[in-house]
Every structure is written in structure tokens, then in C-alpha cells.
C-alpha atoms as a PDB file:
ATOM      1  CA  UNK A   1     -12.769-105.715 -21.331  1.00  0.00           C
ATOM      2  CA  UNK A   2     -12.402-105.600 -24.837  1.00  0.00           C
ATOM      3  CA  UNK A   3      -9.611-104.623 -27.080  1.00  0.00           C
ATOM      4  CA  UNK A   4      -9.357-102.716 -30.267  1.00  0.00           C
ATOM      5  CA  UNK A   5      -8.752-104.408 -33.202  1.00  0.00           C
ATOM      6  CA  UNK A   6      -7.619-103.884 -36.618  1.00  0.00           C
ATOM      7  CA  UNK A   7      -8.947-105.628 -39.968  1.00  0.00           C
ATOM      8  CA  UNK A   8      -5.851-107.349 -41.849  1.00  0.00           C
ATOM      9  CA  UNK A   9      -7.011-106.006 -45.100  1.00  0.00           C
ATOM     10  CA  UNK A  10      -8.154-102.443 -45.075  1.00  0.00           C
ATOM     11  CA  UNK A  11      -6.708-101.547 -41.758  1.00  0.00           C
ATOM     12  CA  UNK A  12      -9.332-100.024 -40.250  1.00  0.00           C
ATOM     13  CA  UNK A  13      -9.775-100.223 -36.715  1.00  0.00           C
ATOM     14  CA  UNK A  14     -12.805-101.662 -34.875  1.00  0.00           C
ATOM     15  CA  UNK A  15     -14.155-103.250 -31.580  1.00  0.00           C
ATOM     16  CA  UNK A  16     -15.544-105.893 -33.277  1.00  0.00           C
ATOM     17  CA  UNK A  17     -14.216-110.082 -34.969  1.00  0.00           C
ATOM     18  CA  UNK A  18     -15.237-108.733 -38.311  1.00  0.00           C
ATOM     19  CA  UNK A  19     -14.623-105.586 -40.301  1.00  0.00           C
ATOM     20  CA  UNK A  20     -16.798-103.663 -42.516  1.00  0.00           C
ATOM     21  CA  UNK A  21     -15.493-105.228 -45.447  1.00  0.00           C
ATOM     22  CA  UNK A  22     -15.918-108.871 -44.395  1.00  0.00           C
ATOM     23  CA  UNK A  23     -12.632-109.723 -43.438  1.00  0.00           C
ATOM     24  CA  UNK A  24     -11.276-110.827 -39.964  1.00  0.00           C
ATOM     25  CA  UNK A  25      -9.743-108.374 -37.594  1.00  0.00           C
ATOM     26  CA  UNK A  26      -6.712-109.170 -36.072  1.00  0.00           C
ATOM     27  CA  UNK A  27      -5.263-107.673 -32.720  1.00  0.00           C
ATOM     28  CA  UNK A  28      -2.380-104.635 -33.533  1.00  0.00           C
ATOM     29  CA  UNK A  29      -0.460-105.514 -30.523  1.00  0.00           C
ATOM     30  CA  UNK A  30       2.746-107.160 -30.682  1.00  0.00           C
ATOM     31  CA  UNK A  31       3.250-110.330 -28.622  1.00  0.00           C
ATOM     32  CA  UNK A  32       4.549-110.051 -25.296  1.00  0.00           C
ATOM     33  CA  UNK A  33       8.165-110.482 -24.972  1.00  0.00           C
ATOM     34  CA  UNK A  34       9.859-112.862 -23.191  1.00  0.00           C
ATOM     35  CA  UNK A  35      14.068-113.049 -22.284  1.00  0.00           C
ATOM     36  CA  UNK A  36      13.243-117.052 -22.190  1.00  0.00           C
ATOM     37  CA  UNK A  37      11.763-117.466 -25.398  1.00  0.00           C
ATOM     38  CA  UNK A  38      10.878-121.146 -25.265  1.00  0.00           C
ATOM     39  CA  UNK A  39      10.019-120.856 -29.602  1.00  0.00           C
ATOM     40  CA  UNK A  40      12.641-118.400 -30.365  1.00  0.00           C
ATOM     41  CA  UNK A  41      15.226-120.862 -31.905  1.00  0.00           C
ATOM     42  CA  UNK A  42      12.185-122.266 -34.555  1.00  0.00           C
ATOM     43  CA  UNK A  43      10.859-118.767 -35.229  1.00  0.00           C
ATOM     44  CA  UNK A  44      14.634-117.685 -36.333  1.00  0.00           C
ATOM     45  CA  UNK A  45      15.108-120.978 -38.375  1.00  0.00           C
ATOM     46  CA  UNK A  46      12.345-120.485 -40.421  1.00  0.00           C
ATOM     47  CA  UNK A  47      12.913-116.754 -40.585  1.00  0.00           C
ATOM     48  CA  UNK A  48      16.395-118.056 -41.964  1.00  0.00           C
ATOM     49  CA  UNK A  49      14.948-120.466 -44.379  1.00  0.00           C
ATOM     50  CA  UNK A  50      12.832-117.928 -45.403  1.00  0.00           C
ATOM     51  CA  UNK A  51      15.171-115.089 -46.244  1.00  0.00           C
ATOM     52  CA  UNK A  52      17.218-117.963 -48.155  1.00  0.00           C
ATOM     53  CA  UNK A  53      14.181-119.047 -50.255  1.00  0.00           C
ATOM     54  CA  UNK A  54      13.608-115.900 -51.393  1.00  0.00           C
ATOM     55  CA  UNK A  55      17.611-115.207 -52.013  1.00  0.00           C
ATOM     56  CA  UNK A  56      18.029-112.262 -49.257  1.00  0.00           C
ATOM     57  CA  UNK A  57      20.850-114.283 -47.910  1.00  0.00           C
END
């Protein structure tokens, strides 16, 4: 079964890999979440360095 989709440029949804406007479309749904979050430590480090590159922290 296929999902719907949604282009990461113009954000229109579609059924198909590419949008009208030539760009790739991305799934809208968030990943699945997961109390034993085996990435979860490097996802919030380089959140962290992130935020401080920019000066947010």
C-alpha cells in the first residue's frame, strides 16, 4: 500500500517520488517513537552543537 507524500519544496501533497515541480517528495509522518532510543544521545548532541553554532545557547 502506498503512502501519501509531500514535496519538500512547495508542499503539495502527492502519491507519487516526484512532485509537479521536479523536486523529491518526502514522507509527512514523523518517525516512530521509541522509549529506547538507541540514537537519541547523538541526535541531542548535535542538536546542542547546533543551537550553540548559531548562538541560541
Amino acid at each position: 500500500m502506498k503512502s501519501i507524500l509531500k514535496c519538500e519544496s512547495c508542499g503539495r501533497y502527492t502519491m507519487k517520488e516526484a512532485c509537479l515541480c521536479g523536486k523529491k517528495a518526502l514522507t509527512p509522518k514523523p518517525a516512530k517513537f521509541s522509549i529506547e532510543d538507541k540514537y537519541g544521545n547523538y541526535r541531542r548532541k548535535a542538536k546542542f552543537s547546533f543551537f550553540r553554532e548559531k548562538g541560541l545557547l
